[in-house]
PDB file of N, CA and C in Angstrom:
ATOM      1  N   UNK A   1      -4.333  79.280   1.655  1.00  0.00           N
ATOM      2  CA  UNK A   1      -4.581  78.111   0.837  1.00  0.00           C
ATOM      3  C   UNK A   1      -4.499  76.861   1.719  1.00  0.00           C
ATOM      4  N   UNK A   2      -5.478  76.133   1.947  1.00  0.00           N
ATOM      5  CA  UNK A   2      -5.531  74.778   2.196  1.00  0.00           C
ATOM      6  C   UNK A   2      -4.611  73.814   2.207  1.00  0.00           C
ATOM      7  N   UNK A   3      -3.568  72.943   2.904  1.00  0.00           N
ATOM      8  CA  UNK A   3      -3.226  72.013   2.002  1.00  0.00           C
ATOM      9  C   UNK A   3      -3.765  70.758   1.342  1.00  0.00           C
ATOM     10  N   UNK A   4      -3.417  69.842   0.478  1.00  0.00           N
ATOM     11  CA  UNK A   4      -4.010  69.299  -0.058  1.00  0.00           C
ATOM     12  C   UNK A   4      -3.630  67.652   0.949  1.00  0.00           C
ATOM     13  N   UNK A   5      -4.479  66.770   1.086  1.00  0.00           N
ATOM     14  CA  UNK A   5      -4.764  65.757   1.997  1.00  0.00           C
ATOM     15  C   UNK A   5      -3.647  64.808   1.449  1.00  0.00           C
ATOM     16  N   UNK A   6      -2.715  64.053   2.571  1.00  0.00           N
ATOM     17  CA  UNK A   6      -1.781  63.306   1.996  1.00  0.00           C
ATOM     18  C   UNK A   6      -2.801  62.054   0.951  1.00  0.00           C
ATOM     19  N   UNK A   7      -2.283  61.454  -0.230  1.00  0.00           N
ATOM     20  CA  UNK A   7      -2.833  60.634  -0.979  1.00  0.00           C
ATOM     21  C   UNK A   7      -2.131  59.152  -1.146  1.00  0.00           C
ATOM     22  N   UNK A   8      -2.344  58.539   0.560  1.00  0.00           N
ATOM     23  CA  UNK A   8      -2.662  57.160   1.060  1.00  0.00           C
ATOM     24  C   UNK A   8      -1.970  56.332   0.187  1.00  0.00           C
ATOM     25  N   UNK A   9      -2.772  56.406  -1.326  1.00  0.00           N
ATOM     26  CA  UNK A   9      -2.978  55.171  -2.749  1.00  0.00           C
ATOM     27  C   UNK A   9      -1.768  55.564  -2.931  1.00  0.00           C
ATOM     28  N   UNK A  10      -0.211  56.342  -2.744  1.00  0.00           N
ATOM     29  CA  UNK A  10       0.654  56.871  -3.469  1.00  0.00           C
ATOM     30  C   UNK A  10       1.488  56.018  -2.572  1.00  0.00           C
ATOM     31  N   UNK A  11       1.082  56.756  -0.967  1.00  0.00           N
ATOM     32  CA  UNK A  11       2.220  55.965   0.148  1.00  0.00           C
ATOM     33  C   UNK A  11       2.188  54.321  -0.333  1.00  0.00           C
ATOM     34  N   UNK A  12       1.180  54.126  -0.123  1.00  0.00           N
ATOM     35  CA  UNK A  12       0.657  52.601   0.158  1.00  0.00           C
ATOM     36  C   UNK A  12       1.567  51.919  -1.441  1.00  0.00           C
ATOM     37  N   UNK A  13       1.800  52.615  -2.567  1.00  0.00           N
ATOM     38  CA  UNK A  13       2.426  52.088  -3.670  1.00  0.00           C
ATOM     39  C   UNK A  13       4.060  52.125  -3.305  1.00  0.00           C
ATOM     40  N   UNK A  14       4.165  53.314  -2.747  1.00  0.00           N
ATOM     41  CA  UNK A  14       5.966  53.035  -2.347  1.00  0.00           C
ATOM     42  C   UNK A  14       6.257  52.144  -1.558  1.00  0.00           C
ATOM     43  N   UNK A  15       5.475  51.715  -0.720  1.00  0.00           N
ATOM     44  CA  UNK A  15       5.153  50.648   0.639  1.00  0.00           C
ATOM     45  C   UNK A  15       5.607  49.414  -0.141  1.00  0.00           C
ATOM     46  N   UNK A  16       4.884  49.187  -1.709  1.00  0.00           N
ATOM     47  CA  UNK A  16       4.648  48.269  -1.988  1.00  0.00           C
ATOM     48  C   UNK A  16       6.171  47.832  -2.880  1.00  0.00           C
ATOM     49  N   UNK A  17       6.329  49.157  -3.645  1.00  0.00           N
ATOM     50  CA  UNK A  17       7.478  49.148  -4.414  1.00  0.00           C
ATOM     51  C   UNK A  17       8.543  48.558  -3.584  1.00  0.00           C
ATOM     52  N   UNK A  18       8.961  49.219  -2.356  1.00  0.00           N
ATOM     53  CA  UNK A  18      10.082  48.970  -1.673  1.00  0.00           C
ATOM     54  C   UNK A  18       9.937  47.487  -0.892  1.00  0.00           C
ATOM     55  N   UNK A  19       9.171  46.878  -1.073  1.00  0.00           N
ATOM     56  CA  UNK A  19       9.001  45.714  -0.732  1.00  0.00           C
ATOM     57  C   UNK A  19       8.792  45.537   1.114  1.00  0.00           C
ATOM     58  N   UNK A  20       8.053  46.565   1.726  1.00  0.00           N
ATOM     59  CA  UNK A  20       7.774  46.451   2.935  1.00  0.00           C
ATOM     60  C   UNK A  20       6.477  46.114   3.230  1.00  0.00           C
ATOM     61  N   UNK A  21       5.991  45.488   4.712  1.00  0.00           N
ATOM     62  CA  UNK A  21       5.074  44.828   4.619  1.00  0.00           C
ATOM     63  C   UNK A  21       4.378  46.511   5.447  1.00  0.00           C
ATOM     64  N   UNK A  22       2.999  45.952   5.921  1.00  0.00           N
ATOM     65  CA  UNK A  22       2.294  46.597   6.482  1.00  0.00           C
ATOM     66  C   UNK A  22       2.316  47.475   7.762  1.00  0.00           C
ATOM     67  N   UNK A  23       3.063  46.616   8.802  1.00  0.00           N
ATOM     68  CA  UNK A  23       3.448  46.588   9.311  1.00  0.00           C
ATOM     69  C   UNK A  23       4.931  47.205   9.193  1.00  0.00           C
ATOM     70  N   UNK A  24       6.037  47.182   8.661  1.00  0.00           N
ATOM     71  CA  UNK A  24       7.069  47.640   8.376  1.00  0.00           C
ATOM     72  C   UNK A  24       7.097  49.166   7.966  1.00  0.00           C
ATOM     73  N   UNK A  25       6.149  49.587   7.307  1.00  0.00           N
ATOM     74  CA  UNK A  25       5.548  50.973   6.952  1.00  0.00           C
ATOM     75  C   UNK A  25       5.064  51.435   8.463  1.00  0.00           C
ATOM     76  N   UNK A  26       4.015  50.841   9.156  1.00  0.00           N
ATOM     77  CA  UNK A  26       3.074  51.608   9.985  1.00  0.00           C
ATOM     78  C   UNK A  26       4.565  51.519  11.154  1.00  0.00           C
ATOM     79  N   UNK A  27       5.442  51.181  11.326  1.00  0.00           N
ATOM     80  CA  UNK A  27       6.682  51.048  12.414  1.00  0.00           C
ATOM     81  C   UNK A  27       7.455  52.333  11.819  1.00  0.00           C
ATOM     82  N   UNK A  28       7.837  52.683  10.660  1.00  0.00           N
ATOM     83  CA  UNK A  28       8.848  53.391   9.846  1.00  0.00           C
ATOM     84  C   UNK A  28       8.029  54.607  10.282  1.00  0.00           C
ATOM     85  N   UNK A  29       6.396  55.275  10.193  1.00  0.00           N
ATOM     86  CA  UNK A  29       6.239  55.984   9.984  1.00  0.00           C
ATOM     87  C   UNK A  29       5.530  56.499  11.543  1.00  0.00           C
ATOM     88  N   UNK A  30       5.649  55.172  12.384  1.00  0.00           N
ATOM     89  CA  UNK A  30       5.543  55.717  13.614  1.00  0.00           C
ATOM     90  C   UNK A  30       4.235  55.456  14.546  1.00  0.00           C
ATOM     91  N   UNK A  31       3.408  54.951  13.882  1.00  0.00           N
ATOM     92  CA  UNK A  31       2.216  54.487  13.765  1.00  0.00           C
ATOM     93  C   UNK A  31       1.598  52.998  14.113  1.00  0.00           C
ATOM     94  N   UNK A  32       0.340  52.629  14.499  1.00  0.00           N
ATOM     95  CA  UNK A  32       0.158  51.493  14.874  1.00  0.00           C
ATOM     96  C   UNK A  32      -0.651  50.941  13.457  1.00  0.00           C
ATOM     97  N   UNK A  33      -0.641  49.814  12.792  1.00  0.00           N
ATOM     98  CA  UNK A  33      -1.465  49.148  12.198  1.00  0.00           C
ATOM     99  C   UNK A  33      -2.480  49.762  11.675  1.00  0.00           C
ATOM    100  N   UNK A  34      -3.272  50.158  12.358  1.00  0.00           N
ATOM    101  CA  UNK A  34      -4.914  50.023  12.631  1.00  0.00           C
ATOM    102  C   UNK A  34      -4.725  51.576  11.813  1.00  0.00           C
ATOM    103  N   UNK A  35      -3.642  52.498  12.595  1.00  0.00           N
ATOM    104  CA  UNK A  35      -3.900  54.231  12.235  1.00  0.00           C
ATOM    105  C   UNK A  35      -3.293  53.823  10.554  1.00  0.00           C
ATOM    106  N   UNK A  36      -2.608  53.832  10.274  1.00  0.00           N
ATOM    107  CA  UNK A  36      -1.878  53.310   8.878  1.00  0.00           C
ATOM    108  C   UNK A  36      -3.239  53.055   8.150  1.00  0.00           C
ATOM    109  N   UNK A  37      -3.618  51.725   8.389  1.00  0.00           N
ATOM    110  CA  UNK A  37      -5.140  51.585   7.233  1.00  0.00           C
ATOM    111  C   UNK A  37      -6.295  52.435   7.505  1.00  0.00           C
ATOM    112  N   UNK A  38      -5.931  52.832   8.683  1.00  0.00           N
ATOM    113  CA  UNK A  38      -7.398  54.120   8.317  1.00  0.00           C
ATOM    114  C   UNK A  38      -6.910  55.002   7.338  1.00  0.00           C
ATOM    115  N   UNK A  39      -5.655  55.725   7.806  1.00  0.00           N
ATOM    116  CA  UNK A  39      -4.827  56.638   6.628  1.00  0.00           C
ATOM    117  C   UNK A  39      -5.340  56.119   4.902  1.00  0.00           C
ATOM    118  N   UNK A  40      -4.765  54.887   4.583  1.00  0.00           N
ATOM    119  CA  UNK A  40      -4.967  54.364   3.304  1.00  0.00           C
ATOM    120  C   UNK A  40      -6.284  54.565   2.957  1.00  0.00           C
ATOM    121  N   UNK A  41      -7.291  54.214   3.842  1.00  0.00           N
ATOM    122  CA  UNK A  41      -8.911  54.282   4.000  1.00  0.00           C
ATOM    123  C   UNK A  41      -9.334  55.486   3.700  1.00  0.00           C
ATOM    124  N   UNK A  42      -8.671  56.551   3.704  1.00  0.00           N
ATOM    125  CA  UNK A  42      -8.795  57.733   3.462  1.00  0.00           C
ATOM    126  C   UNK A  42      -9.392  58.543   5.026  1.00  0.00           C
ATOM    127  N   UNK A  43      -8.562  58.097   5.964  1.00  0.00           N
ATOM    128  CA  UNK A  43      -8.821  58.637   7.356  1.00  0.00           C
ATOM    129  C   UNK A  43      -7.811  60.186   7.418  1.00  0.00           C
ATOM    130  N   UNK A  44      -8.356  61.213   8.144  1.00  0.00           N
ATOM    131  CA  UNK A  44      -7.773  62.076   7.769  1.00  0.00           C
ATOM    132  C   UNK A  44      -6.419  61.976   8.779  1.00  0.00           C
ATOM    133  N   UNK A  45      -5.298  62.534   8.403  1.00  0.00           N
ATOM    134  CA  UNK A  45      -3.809  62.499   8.954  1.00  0.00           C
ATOM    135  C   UNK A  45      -3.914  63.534  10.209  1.00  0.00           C
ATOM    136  N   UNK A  46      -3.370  62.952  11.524  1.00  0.00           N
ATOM    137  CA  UNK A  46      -3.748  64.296  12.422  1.00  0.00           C
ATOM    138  C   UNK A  46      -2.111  65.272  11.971  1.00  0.00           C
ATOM    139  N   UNK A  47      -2.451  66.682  12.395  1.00  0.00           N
ATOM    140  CA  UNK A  47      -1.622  67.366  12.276  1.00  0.00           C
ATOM    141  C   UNK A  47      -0.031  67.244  13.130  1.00  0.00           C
ATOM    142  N   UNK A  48      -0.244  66.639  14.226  1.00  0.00           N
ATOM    143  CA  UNK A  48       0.805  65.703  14.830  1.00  0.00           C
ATOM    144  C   UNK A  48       1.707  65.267  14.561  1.00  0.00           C
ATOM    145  N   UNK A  49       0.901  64.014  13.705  1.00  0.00           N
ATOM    146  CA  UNK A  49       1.745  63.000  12.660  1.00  0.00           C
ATOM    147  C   UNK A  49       2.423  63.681  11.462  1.00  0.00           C
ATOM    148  N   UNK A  50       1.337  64.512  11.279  1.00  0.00           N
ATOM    149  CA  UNK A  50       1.912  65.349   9.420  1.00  0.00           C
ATOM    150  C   UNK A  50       3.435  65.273   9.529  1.00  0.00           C
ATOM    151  N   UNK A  51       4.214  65.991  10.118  1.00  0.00           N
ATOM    152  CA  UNK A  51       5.349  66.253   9.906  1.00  0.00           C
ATOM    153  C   UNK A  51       6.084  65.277  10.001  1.00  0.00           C
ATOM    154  N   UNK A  52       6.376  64.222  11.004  1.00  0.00           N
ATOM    155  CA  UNK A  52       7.247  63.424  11.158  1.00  0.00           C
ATOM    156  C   UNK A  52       6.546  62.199   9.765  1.00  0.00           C
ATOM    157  N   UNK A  53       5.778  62.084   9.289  1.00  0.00           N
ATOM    158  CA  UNK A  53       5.242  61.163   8.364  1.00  0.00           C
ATOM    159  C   UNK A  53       5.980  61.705   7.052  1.00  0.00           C
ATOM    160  N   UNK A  54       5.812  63.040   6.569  1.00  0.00           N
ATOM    161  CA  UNK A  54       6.921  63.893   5.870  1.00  0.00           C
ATOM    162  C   UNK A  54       7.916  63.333   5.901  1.00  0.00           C
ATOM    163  N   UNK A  55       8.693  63.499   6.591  1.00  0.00           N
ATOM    164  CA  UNK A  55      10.026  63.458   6.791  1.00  0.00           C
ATOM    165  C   UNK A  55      10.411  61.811   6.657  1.00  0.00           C
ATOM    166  N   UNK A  56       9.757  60.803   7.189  1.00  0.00           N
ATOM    167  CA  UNK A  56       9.815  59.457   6.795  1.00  0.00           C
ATOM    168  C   UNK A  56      10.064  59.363   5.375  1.00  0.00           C
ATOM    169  N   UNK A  57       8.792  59.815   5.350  1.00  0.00           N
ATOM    170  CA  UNK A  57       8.523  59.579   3.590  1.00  0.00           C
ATOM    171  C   UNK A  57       9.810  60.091   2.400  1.00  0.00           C
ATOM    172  N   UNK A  58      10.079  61.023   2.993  1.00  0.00           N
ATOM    173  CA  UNK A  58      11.160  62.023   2.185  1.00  0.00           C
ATOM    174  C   UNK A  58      12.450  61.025   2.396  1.00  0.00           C
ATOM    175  N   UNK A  59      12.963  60.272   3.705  1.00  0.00           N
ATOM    176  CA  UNK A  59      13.728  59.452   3.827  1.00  0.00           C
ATOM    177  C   UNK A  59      14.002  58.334   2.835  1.00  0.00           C
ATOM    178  N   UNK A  60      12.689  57.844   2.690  1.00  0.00           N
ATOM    179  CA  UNK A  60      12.101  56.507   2.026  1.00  0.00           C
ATOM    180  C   UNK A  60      12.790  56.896   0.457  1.00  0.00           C
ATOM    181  N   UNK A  61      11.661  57.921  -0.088  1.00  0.00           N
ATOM    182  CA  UNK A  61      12.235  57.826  -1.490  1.00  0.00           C
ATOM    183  C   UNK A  61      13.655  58.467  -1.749  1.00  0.00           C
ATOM    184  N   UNK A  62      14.877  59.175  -0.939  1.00  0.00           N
ATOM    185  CA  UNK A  62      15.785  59.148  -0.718  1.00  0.00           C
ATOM    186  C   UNK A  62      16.957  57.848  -1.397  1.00  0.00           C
ATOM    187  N   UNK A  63      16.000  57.041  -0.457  1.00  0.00           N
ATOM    188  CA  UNK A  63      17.158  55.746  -0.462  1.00  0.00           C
ATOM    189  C   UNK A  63      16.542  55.032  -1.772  1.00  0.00           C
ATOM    190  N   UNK A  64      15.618  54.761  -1.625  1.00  0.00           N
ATOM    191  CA  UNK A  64      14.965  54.479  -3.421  1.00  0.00           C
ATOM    192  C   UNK A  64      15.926  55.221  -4.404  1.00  0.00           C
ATOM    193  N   UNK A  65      16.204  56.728  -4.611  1.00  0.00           N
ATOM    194  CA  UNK A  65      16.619  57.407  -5.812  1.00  0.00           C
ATOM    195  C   UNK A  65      18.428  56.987  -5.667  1.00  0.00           C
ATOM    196  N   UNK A  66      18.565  57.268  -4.382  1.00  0.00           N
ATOM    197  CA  UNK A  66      19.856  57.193  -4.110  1.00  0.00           C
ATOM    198  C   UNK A  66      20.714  55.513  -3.546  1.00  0.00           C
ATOM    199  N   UNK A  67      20.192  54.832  -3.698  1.00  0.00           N
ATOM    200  CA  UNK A  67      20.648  53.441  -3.387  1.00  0.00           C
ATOM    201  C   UNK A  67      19.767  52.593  -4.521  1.00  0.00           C
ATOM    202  N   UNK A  68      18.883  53.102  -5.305  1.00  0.00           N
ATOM    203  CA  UNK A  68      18.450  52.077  -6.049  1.00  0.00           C
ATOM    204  C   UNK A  68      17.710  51.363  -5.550  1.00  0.00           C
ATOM    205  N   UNK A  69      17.127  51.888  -4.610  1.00  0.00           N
ATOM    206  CA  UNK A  69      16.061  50.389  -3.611  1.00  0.00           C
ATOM    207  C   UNK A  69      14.910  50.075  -4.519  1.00  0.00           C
ATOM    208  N   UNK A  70      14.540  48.447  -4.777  1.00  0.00           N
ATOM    209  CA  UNK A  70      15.458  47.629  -3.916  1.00  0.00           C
ATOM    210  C   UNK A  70      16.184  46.761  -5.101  1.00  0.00           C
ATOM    211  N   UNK A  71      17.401  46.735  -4.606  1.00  0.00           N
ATOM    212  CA  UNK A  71      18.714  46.307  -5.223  1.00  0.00           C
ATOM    213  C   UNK A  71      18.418  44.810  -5.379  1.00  0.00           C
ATOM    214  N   UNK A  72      19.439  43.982  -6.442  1.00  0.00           N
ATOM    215  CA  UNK A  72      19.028  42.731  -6.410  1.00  0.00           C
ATOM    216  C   UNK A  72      18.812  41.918  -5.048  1.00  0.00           C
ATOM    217  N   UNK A  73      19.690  42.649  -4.223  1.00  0.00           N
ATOM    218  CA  UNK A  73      20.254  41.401  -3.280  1.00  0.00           C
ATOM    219  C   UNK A  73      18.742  41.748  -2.213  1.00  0.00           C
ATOM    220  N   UNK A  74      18.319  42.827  -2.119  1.00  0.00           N
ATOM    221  CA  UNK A  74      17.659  43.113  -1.460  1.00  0.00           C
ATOM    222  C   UNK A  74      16.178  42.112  -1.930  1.00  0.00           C
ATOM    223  N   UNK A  75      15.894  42.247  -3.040  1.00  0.00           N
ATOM    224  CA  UNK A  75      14.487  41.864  -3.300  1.00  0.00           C
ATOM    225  C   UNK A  75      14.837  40.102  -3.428  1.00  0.00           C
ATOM    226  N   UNK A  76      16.227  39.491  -3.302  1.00  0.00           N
ATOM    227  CA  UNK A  76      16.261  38.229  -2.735  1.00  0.00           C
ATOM    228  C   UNK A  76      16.267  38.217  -1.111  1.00  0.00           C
ATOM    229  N   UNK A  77      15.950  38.951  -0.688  1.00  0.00           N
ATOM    230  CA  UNK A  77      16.109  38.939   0.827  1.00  0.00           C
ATOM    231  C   UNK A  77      15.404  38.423   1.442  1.00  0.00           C
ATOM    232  N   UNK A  78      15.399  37.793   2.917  1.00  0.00           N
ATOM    233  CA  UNK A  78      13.994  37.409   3.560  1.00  0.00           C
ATOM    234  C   UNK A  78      13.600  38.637   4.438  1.00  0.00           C
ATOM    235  N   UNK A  79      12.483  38.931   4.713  1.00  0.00           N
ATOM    236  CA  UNK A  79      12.039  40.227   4.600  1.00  0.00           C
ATOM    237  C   UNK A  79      12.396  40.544   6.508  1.00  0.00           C
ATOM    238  N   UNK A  80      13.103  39.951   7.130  1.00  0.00           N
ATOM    239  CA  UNK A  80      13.314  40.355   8.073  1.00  0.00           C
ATOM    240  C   UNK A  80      15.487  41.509   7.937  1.00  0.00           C
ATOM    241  N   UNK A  81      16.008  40.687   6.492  1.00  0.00           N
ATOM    242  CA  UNK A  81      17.013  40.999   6.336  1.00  0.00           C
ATOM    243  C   UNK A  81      16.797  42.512   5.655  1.00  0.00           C
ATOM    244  N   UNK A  82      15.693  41.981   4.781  1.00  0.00           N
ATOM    245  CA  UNK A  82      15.126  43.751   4.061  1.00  0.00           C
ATOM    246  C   UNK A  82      15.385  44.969   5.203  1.00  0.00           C
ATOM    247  N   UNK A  83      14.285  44.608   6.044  1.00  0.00           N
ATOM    248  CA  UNK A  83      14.537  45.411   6.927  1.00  0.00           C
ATOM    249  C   UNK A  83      15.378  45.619   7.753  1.00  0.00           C
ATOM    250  N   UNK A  84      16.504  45.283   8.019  1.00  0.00           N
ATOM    251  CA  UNK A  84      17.350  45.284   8.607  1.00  0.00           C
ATOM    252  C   UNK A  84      18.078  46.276   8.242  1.00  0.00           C
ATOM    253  N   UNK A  85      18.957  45.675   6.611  1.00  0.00           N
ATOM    254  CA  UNK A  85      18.961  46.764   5.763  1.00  0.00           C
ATOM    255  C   UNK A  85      18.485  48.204   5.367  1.00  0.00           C
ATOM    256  N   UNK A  86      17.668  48.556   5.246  1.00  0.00           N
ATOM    257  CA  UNK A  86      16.529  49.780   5.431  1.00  0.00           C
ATOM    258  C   UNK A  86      17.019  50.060   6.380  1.00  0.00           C
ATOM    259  N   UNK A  87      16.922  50.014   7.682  1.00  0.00           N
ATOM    260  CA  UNK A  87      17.122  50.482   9.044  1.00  0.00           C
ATOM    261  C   UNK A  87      18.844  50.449   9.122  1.00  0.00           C
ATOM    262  N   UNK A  88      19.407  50.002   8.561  1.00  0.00           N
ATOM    263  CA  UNK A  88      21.041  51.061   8.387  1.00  0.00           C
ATOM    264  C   UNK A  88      20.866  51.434   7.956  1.00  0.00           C
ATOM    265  N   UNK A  89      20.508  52.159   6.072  1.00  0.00           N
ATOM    266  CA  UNK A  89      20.847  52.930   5.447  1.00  0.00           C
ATOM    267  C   UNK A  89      19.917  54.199   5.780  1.00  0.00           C
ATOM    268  N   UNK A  90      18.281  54.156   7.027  1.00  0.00           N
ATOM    269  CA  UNK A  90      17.786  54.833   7.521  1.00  0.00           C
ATOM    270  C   UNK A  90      18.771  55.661   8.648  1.00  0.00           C
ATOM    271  N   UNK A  91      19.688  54.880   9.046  1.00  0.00           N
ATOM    272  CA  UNK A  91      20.405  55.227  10.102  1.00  0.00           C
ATOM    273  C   UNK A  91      21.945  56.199   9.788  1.00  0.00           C
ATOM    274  N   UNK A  92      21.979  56.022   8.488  1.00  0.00           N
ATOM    275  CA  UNK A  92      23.398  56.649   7.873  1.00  0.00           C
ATOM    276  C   UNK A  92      23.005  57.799   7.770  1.00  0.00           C
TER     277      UNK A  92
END
């Protein structure tokens, strides 16, 4: 059986939910800019990336279910503190 093609429009909404920029995603998941919006573009994922993009991702909504992201203090944040944040509780 095939697998089925990661679906971009889903990442690109948690991207959005968690209040990270474009850039902040295409860094998290390892990636430059340019590969990120082809992804969204519906560029296909190399097999490379698959796994460690997984495992980001699985991180991501982690701290979403389990910290509530993003918390009040967070979505008052300036988005360099966001991330800051993110990147400890990525790090715990």
């Amino acid at each position: 059986m095939t697998p089925k093609p990661f679906d971009f429009s889903r990442v690109e909404a948690l991207r959005k939910h968690m209040l990270l920029t474009t850039r902040d995603m295409s860094e998290l998941l390892g990636v430059s800019r340019m590969t990120y919006y082809g992804w969204v573009n519906g560029k296909a994922i190399r097999k490379s990336n698959e796994e460690s993009v997984k495992t980001m991702l699985r991180k991501l909504l982690a701290i979403m279910t389990e910290h509530g992201w993003p918390m009040p203090e967070i979505i008052a944040a300036e988005q360099k503190q966001r991330r800051q944040r993110l990147e400890e509780l990525l790090n715990n």
